[in-house]
N, C-alpha and C. Protein backbone atom coordinates (compact mmCIF):
# COMPACT_ATOMS: atom_id res chain seq x y z
N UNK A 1 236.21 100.86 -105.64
CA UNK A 1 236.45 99.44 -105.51
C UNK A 1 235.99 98.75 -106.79
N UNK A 2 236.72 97.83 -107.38
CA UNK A 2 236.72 97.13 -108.43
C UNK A 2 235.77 96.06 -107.78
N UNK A 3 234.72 95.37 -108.66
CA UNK A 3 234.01 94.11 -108.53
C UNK A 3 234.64 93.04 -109.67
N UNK A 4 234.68 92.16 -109.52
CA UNK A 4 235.00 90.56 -110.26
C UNK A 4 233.94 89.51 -110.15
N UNK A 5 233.59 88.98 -110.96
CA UNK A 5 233.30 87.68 -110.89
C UNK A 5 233.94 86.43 -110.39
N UNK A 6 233.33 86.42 -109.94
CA UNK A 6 234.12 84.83 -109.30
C UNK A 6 232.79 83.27 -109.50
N UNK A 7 233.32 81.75 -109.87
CA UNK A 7 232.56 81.31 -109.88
C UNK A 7 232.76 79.90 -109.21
N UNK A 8 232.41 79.78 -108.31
CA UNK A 8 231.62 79.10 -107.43
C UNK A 8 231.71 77.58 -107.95
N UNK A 9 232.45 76.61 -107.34
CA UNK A 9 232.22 75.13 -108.33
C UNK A 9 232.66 74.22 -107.42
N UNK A 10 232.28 72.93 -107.60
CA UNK A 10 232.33 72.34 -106.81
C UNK A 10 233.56 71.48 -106.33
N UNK A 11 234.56 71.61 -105.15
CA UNK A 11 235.33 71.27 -105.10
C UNK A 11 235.81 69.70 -105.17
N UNK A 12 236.91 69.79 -105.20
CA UNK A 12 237.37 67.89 -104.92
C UNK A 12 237.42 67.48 -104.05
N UNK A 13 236.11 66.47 -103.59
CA UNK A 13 236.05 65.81 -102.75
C UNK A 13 236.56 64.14 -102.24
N UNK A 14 237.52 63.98 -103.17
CA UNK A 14 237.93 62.88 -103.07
C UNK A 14 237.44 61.60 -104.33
N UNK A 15 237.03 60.45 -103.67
CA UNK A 15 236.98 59.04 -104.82
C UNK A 15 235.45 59.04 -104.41
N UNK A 16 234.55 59.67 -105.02
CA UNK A 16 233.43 59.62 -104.86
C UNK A 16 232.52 59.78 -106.10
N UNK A 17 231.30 59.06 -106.01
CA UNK A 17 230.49 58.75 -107.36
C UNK A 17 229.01 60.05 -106.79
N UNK A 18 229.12 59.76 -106.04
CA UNK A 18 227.65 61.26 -106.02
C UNK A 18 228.04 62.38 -105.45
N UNK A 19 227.63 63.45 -105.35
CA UNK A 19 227.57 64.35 -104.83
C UNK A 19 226.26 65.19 -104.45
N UNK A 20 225.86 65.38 -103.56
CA UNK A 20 224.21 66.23 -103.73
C UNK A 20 224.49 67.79 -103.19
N UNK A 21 224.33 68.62 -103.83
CA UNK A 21 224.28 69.89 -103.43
C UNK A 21 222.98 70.23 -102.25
N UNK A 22 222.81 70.06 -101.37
CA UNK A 22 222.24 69.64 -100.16
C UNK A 22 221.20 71.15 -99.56
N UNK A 23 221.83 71.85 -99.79
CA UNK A 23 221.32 73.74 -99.70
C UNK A 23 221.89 74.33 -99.74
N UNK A 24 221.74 75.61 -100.23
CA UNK A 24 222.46 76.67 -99.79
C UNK A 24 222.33 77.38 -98.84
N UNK A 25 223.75 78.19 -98.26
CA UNK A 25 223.44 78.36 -96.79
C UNK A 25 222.77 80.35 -97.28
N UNK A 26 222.89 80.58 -98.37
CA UNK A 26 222.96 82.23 -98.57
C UNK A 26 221.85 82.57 -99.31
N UNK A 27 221.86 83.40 -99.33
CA UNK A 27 220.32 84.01 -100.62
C UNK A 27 221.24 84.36 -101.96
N UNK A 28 220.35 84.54 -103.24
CA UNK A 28 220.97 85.68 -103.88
C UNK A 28 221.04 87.01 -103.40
N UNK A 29 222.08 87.66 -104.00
CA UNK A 29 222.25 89.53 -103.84
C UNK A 29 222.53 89.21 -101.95
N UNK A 30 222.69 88.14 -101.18
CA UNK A 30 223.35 88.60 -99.76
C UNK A 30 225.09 88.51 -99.96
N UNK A 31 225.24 89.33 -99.02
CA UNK A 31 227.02 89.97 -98.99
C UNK A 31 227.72 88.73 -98.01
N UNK A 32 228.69 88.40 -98.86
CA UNK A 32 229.53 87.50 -97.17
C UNK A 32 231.18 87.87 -97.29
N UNK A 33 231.16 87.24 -96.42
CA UNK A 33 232.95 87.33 -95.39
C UNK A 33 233.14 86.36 -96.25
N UNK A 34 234.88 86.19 -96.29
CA UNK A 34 235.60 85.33 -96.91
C UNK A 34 235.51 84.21 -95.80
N UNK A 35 235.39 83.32 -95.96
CA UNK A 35 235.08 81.72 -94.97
C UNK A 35 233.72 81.49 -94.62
N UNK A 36 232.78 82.49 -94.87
CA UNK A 36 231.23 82.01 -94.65
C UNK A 36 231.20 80.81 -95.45
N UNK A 37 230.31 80.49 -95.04
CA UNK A 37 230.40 79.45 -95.55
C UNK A 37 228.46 79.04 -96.28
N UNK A 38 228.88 79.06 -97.70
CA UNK A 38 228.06 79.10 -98.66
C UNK A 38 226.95 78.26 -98.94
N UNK A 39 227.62 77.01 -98.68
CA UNK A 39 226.69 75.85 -99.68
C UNK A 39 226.98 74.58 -98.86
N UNK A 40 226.33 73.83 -98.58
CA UNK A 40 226.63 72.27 -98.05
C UNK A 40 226.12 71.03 -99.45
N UNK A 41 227.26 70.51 -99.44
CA UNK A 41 227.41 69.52 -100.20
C UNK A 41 227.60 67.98 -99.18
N UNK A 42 226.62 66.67 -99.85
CA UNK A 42 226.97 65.69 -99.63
C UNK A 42 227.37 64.84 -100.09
N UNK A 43 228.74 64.08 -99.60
CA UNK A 43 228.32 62.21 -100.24
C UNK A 43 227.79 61.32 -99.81
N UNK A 44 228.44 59.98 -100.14
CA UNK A 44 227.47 58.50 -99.59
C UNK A 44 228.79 58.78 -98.21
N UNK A 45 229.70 59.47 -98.37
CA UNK A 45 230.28 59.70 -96.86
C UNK A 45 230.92 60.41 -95.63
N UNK A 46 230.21 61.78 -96.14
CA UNK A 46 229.98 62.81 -95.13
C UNK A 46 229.47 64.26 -95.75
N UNK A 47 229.08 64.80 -95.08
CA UNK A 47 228.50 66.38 -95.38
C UNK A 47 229.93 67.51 -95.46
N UNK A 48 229.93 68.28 -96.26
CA UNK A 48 230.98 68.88 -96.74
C UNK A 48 230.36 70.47 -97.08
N UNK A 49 230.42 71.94 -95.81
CA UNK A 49 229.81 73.17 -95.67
C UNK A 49 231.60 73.58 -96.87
N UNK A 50 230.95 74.18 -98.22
CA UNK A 50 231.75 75.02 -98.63
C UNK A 50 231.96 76.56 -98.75
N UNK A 51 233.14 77.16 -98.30
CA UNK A 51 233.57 78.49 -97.60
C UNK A 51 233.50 78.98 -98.72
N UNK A 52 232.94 80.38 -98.69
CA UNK A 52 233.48 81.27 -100.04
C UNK A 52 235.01 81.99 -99.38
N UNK A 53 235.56 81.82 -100.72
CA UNK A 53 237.23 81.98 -100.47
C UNK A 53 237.14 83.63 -100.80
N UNK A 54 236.25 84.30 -100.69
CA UNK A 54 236.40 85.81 -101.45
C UNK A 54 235.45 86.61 -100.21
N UNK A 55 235.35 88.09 -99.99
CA UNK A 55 234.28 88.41 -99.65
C UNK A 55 233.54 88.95 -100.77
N UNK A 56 232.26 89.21 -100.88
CA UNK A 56 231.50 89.60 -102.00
C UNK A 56 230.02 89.48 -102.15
N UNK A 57 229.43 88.82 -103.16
CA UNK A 57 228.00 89.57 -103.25
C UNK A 57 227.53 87.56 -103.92
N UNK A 58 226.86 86.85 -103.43
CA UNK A 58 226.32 86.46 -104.56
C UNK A 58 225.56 86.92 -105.19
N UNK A 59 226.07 86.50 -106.43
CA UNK A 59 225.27 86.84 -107.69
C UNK A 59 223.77 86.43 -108.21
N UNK A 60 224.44 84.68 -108.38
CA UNK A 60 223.63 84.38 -109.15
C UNK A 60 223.48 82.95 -108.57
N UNK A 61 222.63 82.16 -108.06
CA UNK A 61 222.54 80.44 -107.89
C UNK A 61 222.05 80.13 -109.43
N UNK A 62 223.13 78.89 -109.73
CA UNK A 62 223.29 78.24 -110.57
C UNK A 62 222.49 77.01 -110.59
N UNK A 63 222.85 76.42 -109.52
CA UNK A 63 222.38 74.76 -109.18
C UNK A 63 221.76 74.82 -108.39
N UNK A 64 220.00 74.29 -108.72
CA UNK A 64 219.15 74.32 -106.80
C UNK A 64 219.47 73.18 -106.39
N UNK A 65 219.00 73.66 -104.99
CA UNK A 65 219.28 72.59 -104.02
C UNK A 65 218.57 71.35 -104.73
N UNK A 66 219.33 69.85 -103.68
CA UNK A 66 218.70 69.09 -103.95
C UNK A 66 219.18 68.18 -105.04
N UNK A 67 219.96 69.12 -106.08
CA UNK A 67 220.52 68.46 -107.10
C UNK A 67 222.10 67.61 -107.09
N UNK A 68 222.27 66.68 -108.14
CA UNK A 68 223.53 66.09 -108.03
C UNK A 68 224.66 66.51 -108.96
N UNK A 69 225.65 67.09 -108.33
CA UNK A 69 226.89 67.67 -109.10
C UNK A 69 228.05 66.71 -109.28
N UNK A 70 228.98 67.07 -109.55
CA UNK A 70 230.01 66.61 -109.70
C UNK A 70 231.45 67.60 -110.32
N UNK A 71 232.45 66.96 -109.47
CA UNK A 71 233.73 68.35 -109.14
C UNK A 71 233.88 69.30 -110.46
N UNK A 72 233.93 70.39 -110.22
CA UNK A 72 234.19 71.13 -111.02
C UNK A 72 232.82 71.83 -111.81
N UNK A 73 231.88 71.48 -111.44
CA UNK A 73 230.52 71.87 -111.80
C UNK A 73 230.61 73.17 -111.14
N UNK A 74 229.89 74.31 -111.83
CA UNK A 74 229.52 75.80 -111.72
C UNK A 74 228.43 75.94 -111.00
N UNK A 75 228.46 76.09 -109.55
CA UNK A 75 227.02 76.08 -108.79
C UNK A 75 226.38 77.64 -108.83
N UNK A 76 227.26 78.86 -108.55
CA UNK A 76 227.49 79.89 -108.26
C UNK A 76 227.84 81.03 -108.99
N UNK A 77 227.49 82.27 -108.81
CA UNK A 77 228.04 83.32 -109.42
C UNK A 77 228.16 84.47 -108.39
N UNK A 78 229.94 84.58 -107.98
CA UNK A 78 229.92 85.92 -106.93
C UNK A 78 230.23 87.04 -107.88
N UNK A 79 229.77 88.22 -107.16
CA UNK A 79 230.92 89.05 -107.41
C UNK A 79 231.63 89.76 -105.91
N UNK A 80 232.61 89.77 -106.58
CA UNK A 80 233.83 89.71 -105.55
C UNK A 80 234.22 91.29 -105.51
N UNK A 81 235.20 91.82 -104.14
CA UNK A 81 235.57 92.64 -104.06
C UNK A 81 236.94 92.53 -104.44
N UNK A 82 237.64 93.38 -105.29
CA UNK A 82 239.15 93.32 -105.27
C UNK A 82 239.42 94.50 -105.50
């Protein structure tokens, strides 16, 4: 089995000025299913649990909790099964 990188960022959440990366739901080096669901992100108007679209390994946390992102920011590092 081939491994990939895959990286982890923060999706588009719409017309919004903050974002808080709120926790993560995983450790490093734990294995997940494709739709676990990874990371909870907030705005000023609702909580937003993001799915890893892959199954695989995280790698690496990028962004600790707590902090404020914005779309397209690199929170994550999987590696992926393909």
């Amino acid at each position: 089995m081939f491994m990939k990188e895959f990286l982890l960022k923060t999706p588009d959440l719409g017309d919004t000025e903050k974002i808080e990366l709120v926790r993560w739901l995983c450790k490093e080096g734990q294995m997940v299913k494709e739709g676990d669901e990874v990371i909870e992100l907030v705005t000023d108007k609702a909580a937003f649990p993001v799915e890893s679209p892959y199954a695989g390994t995280l790698k690496k946390i990028l962004i600790e909790q707590g902090s404020v992102v914005k779309k397209g920011d690199i929170l994550g590092i999987m590696d992926i099964n393909e």
